[in-house]
Protein backbone atom coordinates (compact mmCIF):
# COMPACT_ATOMS: atom_id res chain seq x y z
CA UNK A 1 -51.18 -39.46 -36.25
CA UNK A 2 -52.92 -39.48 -32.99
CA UNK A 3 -50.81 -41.29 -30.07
CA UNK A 4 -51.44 -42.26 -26.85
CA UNK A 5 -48.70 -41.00 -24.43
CA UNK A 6 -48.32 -40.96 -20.38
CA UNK A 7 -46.05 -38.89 -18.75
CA UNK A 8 -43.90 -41.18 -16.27
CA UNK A 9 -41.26 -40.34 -13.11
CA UNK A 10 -37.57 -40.52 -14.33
CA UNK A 11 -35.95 -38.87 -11.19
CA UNK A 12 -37.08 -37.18 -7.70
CA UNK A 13 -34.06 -34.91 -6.78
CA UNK A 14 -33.74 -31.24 -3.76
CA UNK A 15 -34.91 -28.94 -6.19
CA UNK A 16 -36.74 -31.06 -8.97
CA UNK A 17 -38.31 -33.73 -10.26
CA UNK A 18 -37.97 -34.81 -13.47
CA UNK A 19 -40.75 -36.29 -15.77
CA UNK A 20 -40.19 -37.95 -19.44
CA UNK A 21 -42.59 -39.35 -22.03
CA UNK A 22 -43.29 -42.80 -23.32
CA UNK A 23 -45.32 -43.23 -26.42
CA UNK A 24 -48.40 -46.24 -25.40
CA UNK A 25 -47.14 -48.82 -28.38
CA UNK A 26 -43.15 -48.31 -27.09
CA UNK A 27 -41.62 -50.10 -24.22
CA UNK A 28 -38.84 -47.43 -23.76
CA UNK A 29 -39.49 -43.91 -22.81
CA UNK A 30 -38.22 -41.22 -24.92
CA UNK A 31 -35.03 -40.20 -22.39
CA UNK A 32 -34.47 -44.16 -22.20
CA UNK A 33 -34.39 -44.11 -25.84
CA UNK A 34 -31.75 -40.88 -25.52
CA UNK A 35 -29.78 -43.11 -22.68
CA UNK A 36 -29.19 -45.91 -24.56
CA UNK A 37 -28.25 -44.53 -27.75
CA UNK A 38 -25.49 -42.50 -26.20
CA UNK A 39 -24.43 -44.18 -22.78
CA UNK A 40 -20.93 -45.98 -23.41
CA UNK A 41 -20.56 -45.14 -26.42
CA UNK A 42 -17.06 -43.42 -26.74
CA UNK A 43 -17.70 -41.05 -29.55
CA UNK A 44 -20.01 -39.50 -27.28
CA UNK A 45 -19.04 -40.33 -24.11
CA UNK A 46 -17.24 -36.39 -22.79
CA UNK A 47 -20.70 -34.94 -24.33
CA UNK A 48 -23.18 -37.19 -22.88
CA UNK A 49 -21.61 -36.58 -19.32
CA UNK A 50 -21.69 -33.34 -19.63
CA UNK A 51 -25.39 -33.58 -20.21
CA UNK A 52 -25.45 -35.84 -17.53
CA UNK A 53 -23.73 -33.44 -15.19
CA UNK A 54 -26.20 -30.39 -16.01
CA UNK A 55 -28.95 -32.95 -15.17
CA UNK A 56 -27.79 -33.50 -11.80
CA UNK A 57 -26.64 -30.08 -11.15
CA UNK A 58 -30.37 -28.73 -12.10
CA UNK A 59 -32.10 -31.87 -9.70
CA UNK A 60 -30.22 -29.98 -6.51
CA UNK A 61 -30.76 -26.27 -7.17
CA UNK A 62 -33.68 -26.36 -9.64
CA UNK A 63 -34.93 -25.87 -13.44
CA UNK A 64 -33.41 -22.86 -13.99
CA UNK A 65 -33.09 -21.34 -16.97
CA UNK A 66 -29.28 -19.97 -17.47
CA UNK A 67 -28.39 -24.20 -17.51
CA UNK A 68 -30.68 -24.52 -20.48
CA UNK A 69 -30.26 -23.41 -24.62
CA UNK A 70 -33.90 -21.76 -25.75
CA UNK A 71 -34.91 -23.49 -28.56
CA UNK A 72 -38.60 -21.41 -28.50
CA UNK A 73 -40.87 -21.33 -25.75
CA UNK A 74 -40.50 -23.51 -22.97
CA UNK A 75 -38.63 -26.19 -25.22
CA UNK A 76 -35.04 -25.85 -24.01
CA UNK A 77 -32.23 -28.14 -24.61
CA UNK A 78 -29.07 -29.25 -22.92
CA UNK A 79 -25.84 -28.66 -22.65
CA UNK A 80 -26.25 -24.63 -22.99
CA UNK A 81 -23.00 -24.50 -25.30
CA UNK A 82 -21.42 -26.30 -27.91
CA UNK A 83 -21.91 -29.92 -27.80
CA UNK A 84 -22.15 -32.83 -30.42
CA UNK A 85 -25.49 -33.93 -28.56
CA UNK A 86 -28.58 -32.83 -27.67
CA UNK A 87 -31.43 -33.43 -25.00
CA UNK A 88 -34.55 -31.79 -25.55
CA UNK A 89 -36.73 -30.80 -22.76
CA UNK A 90 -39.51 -28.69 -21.48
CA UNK A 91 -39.83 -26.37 -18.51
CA UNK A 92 -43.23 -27.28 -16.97
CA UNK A 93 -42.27 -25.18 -13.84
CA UNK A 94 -39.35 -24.13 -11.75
CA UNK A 95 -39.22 -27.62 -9.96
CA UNK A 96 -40.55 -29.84 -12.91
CA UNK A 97 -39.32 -30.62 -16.01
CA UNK A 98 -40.03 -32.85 -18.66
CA UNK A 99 -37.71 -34.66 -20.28
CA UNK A 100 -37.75 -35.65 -23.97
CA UNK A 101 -35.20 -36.98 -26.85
CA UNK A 102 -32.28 -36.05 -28.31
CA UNK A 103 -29.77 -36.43 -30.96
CA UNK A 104 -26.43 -36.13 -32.43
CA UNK A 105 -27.18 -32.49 -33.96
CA UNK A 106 -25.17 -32.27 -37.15
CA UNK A 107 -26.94 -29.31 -38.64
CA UNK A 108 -27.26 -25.30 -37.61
CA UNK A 109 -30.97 -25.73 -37.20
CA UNK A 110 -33.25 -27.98 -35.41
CA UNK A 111 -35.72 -27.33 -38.71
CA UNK A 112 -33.25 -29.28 -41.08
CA UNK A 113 -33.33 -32.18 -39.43
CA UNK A 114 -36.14 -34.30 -39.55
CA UNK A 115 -34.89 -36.95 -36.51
CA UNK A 116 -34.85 -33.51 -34.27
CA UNK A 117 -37.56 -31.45 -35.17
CA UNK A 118 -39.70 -34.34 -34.61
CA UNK A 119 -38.55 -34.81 -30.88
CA UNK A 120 -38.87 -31.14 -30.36
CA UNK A 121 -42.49 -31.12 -32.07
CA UNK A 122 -43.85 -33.89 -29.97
CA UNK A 123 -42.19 -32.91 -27.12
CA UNK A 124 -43.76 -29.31 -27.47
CA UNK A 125 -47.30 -30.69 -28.28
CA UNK A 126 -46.94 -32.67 -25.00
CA UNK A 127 -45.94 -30.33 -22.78
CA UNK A 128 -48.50 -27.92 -23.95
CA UNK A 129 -51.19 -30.21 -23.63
CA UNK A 130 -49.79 -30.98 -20.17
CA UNK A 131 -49.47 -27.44 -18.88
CA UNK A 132 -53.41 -26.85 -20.23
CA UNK A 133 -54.00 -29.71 -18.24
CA UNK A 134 -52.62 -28.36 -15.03
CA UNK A 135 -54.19 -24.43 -15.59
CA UNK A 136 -57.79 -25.68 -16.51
CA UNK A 137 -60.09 -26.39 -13.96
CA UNK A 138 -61.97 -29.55 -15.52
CA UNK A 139 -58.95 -31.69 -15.28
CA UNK A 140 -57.42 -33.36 -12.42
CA UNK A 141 -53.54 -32.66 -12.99
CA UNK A 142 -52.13 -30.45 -10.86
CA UNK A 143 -48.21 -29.84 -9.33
CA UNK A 144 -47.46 -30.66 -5.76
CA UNK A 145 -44.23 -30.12 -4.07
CA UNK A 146 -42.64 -30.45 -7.46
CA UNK A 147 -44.88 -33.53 -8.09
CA UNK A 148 -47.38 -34.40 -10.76
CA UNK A 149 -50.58 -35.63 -9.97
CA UNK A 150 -53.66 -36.61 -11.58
CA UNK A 151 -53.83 -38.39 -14.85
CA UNK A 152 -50.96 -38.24 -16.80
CA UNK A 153 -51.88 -40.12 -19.68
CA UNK A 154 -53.14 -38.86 -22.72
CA UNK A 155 -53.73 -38.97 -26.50
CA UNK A 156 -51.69 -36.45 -28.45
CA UNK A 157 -51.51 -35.60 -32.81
CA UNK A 158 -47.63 -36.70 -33.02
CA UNK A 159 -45.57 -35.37 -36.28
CA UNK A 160 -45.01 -39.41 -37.58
């Protein structure tokens, strides 16, 4: 199903800025969507802090990749060890990253479940389309000082 989708500020920090995604026909972006699903929520509270935490600590000294889990490509996910949750995101460059959706992950694989491999797949299609965007020369969108510019809104085949 072809979605429009524009790729919106979440945070300006030293070392990074980070980026997230919100689907045209949704008021929330996906890392709002993340937020409020897990913020205050006791269950999850020691786990979503930690994420937290790595967020903050990678917004002062940069996206760097020993704070991330590979999960294929530039799709990388937080925390980098054991964790009941998971935040999906995807390295656009050392300074910018994009931030998707995440989960509870209950299962050994990403593949076998359907709520996470569709946040990975859409975040993956997005932030290839994005980096295409930024190496061709017949678009606008380029990185500044760790900031996007140009236009950052676009239609993309989601997995729905």
């Amino acid at each position: 199903m072809k979605r429009i989708i524009h790729i919106e500020p979440l945070d300006e920090y030293e070392s990074a800025n980070f980026y997230t995604i919100r689907f045209n026909d949704e008021e929330d972006s996906e890392f709002d969507k993340f937020f409020s699903k897990f913020d205050g929520i006791p269950e999850y509270e020691s786990d979503f802090n930690v994420i937290i935490s790595y967020l903050n600590k990678i917004g002062e000294q940069g996206v760097i990749d020993r704070y991330f889990r590979p999960e294929g490509g530039r799709v990388i996910a937080l925390p980098i060890y054991s964790n009941k949750l998971r935040l999906y995101c995807f390295k656009i460059s050392e300074c910018v990253l994009l931030i998707g959706n995440g989960a509870h992950k209950e299962v050994e694989k990403v593949q076998d479940s359907e709520e996470l491999s569709k946040y990975v797949s859409d975040l993956r299609i997005t932030g290839k389309y994005l980096l295409s965007r930024i190496e061709s020369d017949k678009y606008d969108t380029c990185i500044h000082n760790c900031t996007l510019y140009g236009n950052l809104e676009f239609s993309i085949e989601t997995t729905e």
